[in-house]
N, C-alpha and C. Protein backbone atom coordinates (compact mmCIF):
# COMPACT_ATOMS: atom_id res chain seq x y z
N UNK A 1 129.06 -138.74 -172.11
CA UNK A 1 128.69 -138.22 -170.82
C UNK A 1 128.98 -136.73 -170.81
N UNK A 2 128.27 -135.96 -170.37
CA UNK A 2 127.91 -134.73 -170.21
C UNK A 2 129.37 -134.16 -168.80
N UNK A 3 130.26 -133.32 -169.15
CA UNK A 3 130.93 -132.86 -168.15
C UNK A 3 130.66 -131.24 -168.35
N UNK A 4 130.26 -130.80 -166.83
CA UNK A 4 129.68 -129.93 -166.03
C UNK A 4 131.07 -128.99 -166.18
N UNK A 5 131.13 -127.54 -166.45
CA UNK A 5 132.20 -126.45 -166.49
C UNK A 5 132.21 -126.04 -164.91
N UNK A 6 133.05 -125.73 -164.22
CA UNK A 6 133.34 -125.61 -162.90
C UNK A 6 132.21 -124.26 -162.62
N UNK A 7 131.92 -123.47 -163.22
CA UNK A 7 131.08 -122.89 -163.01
C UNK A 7 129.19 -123.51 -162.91
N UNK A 8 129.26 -124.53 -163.27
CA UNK A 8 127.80 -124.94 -163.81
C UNK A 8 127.68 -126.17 -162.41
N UNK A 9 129.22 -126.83 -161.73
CA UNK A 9 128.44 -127.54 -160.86
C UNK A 9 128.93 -126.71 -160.01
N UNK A 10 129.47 -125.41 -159.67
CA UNK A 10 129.01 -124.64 -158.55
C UNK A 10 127.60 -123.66 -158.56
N UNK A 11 127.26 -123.53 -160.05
CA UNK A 11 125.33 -123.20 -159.91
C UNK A 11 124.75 -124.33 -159.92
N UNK A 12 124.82 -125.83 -159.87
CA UNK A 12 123.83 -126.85 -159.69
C UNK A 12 124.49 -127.18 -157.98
N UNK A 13 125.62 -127.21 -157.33
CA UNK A 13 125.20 -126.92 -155.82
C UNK A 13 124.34 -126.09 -155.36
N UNK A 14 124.36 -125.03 -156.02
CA UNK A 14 123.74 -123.65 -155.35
C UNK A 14 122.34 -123.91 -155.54
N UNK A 15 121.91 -124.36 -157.00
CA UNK A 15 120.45 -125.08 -156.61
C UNK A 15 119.99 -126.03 -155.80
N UNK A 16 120.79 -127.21 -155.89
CA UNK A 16 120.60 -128.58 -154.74
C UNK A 16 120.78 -127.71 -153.31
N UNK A 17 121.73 -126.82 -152.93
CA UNK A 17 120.96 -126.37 -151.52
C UNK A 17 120.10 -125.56 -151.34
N UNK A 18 119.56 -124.71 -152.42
CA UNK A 18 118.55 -123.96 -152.41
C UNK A 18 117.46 -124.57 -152.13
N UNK A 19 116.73 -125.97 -153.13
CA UNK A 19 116.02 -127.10 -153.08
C UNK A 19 116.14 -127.34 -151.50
N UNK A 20 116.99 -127.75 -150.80
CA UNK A 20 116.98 -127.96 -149.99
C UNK A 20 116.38 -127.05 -149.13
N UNK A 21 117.02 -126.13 -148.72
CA UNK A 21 116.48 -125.17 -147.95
C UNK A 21 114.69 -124.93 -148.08
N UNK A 22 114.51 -125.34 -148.97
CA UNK A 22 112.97 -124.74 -149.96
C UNK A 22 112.41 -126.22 -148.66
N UNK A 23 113.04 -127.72 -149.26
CA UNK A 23 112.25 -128.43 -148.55
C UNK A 23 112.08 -128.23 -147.32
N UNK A 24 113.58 -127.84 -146.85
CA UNK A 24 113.19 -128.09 -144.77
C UNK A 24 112.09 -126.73 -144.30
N UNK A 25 112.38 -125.51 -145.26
CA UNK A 25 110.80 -124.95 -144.85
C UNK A 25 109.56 -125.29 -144.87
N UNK A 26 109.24 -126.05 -145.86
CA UNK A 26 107.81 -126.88 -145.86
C UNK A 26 107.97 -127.82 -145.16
N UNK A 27 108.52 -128.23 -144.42
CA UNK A 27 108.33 -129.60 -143.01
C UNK A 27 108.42 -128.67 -142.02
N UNK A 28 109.09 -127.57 -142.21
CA UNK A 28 108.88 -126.87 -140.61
C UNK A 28 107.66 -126.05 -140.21
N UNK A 29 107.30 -125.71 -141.77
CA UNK A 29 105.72 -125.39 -141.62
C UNK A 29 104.53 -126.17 -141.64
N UNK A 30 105.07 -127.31 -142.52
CA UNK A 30 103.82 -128.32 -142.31
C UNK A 30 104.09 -129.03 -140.60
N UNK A 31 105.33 -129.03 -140.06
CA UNK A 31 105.08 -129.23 -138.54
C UNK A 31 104.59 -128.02 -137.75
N UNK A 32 104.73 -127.15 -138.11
CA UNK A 32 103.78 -125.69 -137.22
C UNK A 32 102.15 -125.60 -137.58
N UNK A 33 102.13 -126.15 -138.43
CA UNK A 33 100.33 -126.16 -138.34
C UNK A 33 99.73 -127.52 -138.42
N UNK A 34 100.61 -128.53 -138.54
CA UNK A 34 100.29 -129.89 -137.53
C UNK A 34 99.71 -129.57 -135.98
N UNK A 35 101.03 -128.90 -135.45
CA UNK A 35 101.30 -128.45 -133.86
C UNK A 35 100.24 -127.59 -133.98
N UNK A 36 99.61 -126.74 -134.43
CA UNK A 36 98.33 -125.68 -134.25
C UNK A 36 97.23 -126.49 -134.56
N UNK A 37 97.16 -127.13 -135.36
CA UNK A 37 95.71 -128.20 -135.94
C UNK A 37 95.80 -128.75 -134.52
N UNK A 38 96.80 -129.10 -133.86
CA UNK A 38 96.60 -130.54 -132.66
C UNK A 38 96.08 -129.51 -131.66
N UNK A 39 96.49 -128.21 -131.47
CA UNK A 39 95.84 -127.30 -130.14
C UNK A 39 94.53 -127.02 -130.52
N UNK A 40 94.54 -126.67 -131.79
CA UNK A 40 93.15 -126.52 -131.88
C UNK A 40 91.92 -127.24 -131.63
N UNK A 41 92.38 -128.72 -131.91
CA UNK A 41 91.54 -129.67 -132.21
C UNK A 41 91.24 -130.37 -130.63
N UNK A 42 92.31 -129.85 -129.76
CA UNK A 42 92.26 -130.43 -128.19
C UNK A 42 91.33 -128.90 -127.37
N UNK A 43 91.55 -127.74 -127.81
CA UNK A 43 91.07 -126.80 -127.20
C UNK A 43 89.43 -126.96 -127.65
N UNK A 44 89.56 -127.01 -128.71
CA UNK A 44 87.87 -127.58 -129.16
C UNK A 44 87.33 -128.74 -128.56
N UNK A 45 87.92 -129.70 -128.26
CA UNK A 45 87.55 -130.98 -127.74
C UNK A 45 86.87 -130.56 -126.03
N UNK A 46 88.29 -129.17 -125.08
CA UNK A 46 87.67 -129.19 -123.69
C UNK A 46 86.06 -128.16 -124.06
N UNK A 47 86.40 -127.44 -124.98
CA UNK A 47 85.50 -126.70 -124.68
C UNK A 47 84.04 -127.27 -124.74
N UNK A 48 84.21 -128.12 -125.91
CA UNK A 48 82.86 -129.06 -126.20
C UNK A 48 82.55 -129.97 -125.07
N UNK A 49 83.32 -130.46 -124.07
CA UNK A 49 83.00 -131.66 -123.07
C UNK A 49 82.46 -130.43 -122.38
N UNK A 50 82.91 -129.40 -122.00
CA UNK A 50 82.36 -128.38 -120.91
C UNK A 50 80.62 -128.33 -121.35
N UNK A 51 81.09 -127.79 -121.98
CA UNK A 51 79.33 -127.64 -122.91
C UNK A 51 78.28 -128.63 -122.41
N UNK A 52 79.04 -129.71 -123.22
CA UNK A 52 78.33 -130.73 -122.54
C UNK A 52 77.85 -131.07 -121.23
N UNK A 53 79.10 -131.23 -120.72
CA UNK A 53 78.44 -131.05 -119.38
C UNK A 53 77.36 -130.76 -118.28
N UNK A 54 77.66 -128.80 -119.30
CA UNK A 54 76.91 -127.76 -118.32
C UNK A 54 75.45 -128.41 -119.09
N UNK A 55 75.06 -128.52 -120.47
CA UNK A 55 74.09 -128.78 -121.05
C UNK A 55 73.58 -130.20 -120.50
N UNK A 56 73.92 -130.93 -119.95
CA UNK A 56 73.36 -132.45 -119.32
C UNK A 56 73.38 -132.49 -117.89
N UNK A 57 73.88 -131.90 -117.63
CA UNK A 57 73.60 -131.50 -115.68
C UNK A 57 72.43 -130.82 -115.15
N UNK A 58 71.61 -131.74 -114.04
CA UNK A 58 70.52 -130.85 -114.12
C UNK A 58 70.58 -129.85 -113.41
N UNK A 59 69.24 -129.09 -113.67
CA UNK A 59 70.13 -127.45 -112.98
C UNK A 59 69.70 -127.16 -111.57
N UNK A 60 70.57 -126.67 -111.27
CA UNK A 60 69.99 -126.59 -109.77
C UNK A 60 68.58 -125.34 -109.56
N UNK A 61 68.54 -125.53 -108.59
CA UNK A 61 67.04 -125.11 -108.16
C UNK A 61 67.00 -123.72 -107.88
N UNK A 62 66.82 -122.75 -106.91
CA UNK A 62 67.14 -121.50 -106.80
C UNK A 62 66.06 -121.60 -105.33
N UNK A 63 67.47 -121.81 -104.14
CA UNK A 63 66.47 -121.56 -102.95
C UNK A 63 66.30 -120.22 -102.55
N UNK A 64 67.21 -119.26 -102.40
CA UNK A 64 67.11 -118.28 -101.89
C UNK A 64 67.40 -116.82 -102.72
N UNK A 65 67.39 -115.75 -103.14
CA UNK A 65 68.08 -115.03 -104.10
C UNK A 65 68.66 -113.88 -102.65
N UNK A 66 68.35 -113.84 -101.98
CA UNK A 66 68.57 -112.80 -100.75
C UNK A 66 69.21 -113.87 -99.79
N UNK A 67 69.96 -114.83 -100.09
CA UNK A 67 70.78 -115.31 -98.54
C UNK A 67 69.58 -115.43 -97.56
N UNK A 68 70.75 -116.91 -96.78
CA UNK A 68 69.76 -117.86 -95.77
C UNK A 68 70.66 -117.77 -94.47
N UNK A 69 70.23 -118.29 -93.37
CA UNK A 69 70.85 -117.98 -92.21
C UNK A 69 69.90 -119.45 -91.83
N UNK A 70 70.64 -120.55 -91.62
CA UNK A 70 70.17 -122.07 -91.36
C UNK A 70 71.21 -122.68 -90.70
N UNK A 71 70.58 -123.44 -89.51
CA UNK A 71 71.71 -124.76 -88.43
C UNK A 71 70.82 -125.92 -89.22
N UNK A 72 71.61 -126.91 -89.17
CA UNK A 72 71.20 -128.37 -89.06
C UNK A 72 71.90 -129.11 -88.18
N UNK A 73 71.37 -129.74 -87.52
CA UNK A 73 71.97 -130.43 -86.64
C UNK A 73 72.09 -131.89 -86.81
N UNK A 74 73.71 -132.52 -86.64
CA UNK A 74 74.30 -133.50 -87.74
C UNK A 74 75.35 -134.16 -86.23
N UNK A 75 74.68 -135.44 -86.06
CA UNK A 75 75.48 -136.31 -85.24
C UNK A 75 75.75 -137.43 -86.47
N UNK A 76 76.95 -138.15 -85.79
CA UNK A 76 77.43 -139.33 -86.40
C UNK A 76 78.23 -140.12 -85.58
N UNK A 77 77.72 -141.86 -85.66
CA UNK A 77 77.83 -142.43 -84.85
C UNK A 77 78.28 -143.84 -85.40
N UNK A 78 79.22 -143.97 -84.56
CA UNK A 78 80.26 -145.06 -85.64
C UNK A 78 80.81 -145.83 -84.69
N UNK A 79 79.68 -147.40 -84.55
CA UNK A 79 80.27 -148.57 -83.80
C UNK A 79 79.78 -147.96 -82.20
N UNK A 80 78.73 -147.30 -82.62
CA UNK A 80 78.37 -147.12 -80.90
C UNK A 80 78.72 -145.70 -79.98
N UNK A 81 79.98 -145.46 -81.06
CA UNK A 81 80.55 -143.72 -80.83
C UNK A 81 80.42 -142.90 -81.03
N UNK A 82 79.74 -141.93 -80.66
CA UNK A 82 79.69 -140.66 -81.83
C UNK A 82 81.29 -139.71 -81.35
N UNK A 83 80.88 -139.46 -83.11
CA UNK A 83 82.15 -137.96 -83.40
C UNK A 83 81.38 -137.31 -83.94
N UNK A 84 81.77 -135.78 -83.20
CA UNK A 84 81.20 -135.03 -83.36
C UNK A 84 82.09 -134.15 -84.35
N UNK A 85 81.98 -133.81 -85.75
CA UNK A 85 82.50 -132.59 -86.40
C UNK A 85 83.67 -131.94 -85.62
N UNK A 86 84.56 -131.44 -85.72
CA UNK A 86 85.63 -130.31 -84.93
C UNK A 86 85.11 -129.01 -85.21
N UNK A 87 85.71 -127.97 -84.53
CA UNK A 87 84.91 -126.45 -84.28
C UNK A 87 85.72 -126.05 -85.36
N UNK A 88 85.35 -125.07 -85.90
CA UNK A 88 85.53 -123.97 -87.24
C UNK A 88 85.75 -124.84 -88.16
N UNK A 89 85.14 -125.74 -88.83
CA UNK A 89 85.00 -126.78 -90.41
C UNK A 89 84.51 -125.35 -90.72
N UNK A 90 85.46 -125.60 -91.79
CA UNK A 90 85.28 -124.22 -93.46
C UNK A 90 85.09 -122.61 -92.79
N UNK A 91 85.61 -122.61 -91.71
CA UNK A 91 86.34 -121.48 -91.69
C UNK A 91 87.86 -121.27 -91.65
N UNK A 92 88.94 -120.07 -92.30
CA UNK A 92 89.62 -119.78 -92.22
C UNK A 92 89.78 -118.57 -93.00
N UNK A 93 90.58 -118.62 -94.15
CA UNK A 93 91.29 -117.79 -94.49
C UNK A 93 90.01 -117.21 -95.72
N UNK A 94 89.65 -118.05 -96.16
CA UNK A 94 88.12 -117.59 -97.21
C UNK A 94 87.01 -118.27 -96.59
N UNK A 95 86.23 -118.14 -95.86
CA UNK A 95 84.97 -118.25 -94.93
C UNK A 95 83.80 -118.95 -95.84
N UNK A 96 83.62 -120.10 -95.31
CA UNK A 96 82.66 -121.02 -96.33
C UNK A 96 81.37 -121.15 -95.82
N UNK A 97 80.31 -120.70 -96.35
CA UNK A 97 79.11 -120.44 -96.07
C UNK A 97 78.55 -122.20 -95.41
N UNK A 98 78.99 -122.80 -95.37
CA UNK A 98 78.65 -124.16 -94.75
C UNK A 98 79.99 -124.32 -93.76
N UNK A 99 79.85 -124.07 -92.97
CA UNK A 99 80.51 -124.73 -91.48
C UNK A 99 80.36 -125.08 -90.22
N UNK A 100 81.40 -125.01 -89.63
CA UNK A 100 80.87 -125.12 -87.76
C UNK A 100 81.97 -124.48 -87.03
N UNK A 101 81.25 -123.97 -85.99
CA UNK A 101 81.59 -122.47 -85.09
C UNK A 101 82.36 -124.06 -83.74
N UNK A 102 81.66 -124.37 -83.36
CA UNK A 102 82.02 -125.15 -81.89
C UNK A 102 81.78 -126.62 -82.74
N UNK A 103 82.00 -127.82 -81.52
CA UNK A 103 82.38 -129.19 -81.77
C UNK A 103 80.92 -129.84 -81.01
N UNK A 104 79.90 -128.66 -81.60
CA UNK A 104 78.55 -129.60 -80.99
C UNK A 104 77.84 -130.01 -82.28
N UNK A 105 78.23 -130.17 -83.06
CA UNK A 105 77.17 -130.89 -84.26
C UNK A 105 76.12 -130.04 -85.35
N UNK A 106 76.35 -129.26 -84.41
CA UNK A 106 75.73 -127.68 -85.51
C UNK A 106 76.17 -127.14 -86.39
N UNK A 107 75.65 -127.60 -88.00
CA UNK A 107 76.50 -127.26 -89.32
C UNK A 107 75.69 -125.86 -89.62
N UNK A 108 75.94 -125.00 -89.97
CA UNK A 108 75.88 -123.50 -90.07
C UNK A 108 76.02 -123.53 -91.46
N UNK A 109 74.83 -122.52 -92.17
CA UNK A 109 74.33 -122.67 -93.51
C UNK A 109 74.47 -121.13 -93.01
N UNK A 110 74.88 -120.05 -93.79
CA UNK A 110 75.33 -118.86 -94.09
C UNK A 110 75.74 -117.99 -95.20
N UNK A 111 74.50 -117.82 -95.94
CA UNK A 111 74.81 -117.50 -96.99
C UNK A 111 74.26 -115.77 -97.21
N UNK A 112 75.09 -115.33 -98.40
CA UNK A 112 74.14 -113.85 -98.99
C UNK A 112 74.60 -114.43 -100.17
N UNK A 113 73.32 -113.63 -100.74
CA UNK A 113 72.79 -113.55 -101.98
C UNK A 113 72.21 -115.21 -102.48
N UNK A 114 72.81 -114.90 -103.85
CA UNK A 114 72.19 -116.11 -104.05
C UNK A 114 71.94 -117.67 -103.82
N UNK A 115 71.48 -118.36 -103.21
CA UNK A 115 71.30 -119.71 -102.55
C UNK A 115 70.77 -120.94 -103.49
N UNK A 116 71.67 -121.97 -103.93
CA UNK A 116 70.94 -123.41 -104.79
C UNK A 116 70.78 -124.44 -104.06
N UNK A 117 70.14 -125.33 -104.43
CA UNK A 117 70.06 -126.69 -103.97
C UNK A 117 71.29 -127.21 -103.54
N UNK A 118 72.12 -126.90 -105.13
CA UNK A 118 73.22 -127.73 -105.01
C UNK A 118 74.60 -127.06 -103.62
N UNK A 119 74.12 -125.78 -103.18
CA UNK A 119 75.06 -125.62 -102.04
C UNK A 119 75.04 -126.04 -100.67
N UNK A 120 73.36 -126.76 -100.56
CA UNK A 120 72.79 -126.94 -99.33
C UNK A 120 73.28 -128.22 -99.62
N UNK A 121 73.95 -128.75 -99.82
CA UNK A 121 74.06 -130.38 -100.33
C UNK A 121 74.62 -130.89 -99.34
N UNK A 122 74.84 -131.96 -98.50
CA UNK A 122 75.51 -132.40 -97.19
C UNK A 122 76.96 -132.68 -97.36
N UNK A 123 77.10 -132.85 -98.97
CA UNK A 123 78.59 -133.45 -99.27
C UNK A 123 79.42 -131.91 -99.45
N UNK A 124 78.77 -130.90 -99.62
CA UNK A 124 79.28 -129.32 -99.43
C UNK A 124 80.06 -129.47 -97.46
N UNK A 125 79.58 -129.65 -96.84
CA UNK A 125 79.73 -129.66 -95.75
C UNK A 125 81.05 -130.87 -95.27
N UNK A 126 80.87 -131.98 -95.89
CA UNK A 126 82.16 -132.81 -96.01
C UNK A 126 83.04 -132.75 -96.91
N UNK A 127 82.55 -131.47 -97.96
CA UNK A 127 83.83 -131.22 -98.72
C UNK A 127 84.85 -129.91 -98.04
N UNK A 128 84.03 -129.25 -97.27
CA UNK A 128 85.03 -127.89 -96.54
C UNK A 128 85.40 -128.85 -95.06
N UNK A 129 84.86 -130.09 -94.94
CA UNK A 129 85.79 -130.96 -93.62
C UNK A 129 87.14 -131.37 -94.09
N UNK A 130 87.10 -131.76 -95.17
CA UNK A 130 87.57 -133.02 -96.13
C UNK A 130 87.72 -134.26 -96.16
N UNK A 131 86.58 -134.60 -95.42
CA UNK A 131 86.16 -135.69 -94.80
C UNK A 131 85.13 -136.71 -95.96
N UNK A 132 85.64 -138.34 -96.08
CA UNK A 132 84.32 -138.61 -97.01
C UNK A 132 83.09 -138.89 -96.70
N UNK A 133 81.88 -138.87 -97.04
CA UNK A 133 80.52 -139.30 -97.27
C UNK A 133 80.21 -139.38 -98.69
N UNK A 134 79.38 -141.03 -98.45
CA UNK A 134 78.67 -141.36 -99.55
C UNK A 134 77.52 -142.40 -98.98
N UNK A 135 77.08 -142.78 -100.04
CA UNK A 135 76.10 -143.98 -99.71
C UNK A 135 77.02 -145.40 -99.28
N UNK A 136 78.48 -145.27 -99.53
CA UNK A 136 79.39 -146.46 -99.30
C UNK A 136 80.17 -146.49 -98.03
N UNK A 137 80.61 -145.05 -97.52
CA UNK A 137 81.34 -145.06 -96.58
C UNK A 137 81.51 -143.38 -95.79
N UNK A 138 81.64 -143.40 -94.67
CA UNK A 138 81.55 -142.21 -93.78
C UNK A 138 83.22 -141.76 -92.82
N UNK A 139 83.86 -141.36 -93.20
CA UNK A 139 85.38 -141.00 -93.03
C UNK A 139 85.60 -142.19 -93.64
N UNK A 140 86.61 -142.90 -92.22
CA UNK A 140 87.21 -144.34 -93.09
C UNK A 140 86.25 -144.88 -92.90
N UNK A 141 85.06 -145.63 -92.63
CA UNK A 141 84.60 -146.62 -92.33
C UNK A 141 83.52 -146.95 -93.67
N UNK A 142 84.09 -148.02 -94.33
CA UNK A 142 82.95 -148.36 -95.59
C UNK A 142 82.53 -149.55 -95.57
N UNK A 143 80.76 -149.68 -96.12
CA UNK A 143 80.46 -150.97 -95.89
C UNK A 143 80.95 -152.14 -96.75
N UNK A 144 80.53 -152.98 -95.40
CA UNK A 144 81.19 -154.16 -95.82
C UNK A 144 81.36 -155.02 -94.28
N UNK A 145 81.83 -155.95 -94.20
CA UNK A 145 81.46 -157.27 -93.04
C UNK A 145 81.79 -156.13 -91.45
N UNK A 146 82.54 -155.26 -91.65
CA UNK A 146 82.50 -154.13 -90.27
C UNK A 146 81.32 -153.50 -90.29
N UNK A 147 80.37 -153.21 -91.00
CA UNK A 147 78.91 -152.49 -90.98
C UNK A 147 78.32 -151.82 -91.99
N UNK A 148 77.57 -151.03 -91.90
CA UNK A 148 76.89 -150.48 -92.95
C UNK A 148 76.78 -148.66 -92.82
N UNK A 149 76.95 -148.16 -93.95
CA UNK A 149 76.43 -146.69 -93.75
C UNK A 149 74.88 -146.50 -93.99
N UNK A 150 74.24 -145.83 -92.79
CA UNK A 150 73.07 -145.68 -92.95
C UNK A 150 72.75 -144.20 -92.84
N UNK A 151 71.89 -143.25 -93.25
CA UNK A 151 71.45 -142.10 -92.58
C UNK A 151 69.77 -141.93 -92.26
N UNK A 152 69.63 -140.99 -91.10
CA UNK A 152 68.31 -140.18 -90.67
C UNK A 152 68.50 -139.31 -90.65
N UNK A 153 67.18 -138.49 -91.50
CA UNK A 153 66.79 -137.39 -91.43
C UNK A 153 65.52 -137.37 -90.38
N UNK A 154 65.59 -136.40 -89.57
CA UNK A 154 64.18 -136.19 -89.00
C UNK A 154 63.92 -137.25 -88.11
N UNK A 155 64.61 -138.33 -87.74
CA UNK A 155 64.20 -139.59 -87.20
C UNK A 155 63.65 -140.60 -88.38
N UNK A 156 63.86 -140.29 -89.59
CA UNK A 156 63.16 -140.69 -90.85
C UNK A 156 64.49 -141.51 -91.41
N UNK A 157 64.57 -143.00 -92.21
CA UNK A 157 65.67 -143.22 -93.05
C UNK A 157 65.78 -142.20 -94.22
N UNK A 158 67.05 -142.24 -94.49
CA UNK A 158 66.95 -140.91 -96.09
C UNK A 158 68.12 -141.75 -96.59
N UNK A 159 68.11 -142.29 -98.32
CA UNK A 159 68.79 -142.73 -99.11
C UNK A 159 69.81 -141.90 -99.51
N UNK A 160 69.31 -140.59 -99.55
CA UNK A 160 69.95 -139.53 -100.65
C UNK A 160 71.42 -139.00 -100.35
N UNK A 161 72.17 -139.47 -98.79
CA UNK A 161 73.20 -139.49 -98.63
C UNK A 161 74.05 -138.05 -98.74
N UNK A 162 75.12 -138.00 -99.61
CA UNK A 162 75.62 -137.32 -100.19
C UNK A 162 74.92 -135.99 -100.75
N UNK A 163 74.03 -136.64 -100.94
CA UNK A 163 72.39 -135.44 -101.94
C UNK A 163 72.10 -134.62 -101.56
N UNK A 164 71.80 -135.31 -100.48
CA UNK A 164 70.43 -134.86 -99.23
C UNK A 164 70.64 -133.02 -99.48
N UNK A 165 69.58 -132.09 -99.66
CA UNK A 165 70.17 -131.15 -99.36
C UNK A 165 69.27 -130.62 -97.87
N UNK A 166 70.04 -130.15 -97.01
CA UNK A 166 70.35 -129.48 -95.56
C UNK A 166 68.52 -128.41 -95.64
N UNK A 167 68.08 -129.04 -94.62
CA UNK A 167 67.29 -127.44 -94.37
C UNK A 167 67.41 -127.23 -92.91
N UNK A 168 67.15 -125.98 -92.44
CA UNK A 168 66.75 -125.63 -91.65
C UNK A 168 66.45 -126.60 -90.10
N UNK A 169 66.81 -126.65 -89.01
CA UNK A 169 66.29 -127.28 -87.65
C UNK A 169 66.20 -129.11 -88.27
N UNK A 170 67.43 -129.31 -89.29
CA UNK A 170 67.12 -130.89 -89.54
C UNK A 170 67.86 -131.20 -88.61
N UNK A 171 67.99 -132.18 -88.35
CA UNK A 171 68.01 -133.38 -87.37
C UNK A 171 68.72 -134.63 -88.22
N UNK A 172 70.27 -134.32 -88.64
CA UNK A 172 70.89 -135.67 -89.07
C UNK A 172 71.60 -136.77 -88.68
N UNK A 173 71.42 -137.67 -88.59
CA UNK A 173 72.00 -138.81 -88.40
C UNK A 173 72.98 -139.72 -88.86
N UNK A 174 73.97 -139.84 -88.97
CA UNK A 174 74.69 -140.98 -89.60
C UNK A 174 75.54 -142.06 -88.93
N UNK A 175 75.28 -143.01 -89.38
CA UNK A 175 75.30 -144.25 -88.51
C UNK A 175 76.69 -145.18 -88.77
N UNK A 176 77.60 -146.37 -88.68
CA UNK A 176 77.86 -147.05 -89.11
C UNK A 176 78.09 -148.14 -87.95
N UNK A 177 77.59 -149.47 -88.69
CA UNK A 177 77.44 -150.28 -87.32
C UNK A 177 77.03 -151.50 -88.28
C-alpha cells in the first residue's frame, strides 16, 4: 500500500477541494441558465399567446376617425320595475367617453378622435357601471325559473346583447321577467 508524505496528502486535499469548488460552479451555472432558459421560454410563451390573440381577433371596424357626439337611450326593466342607470356612470377622475350625466337613461357616447365598433359596444357602458350584462343575466338577475334576459332595440328583439354596438337616438330595452 502506497503511503502519502504529509506533504502529498496536503496537495491531494488541496486538489479534492479545488475539484470541488470546480463542481459547485458548474451547478451554479448550470442552475443560472436553467433559471434564464425557464424566463425565456415563459417570456416567449406570453409574447406568442399575445400575437395570437391580436392575430385571431377580428378587427374592429373604424366608425369615426374625427370623434362622435351620440345619446342612446337605455331603459331596463326587471320584474315589472325599471332601474334606471345612476347619474355620472364613467365619470370621475379619468372621464369615459361612454357614460351618463343624470339618472334618466341617456348613455352618452363622447368621443374625439378615433371611434371603433368595439367602443360603441353596450358591454363598454356596463363595464364603466360595473354592472353585469350578457345574454345570461342583467345585474343580479340570471335566467333561469325567476325569468329570462331579453333585449330591444328600436322596439325590435336584438340577440347581440353584450355586442350590440350603440348608435345614435337607439332606443334600448332590457327586460327580465
Amino acid at each position: 500500500m502506497n503511503q502519502l508524505s504529509k506533504t502529498g496528502r496536503k496537495e491531494l486535499r488541496r486538489q479534492e477541494k479545488q475539484a470541488e469548488r470546480e463542481r459547485t460552479a458548474r451547478r451554479r451555472t448550470l442552475k443560472r441558465l436553467l433559471g434564464t432558459g425557464a424566463v425565456v421560454l415563459a417570456a416567449s410563451g406570453a409574447v406568442g399567446g399575445i400575437a395570437w390573440y391580436i392575430a385571431t381577433r377580428p378587427p374592429a371596424e373604424v366608425v369615426s376617425r374625427s370623434g362622435l357626439h351620440w345619446h342612446a337611450g337605455l331603459r331596463i326593466v326587471i320584474k315589472g320595475k325599471r332601474w334606471d342607470p345612476p347619474a355620472n356612470v364613467g365619470i370621475g377622475v379619468v372621464h369615459n367617453p361612454v357614460h351618463t350625466h343624470d339618472p334618466d337613461g341617456v348613455v352618452h357616447l363622447e368621443f374625439k378622435g378615433l371611434v371603433t365598433t368595439e367602443d360603441l359596444r353596450l358591454s363598454e357602458f356596463f363595464r364603466a357601471w360595473g354592472e353585469r350584462f350578457d345574454r345570461d343575466c342583467i345585474l343580479e338577475y340570471c335566467n333561469g325559473a325567476g325569468g329570462t334576459v331579453r333585449m330591444f332595440v328600436n322596439g325590435e328583439e336584438n340577440r347581440e346583447f353584450e355586442r350590440y354596438m350603440m348608435k345614435d337616438r337607439d332606443k334600448i330595452e332590457i327586460t327580465y321577467r
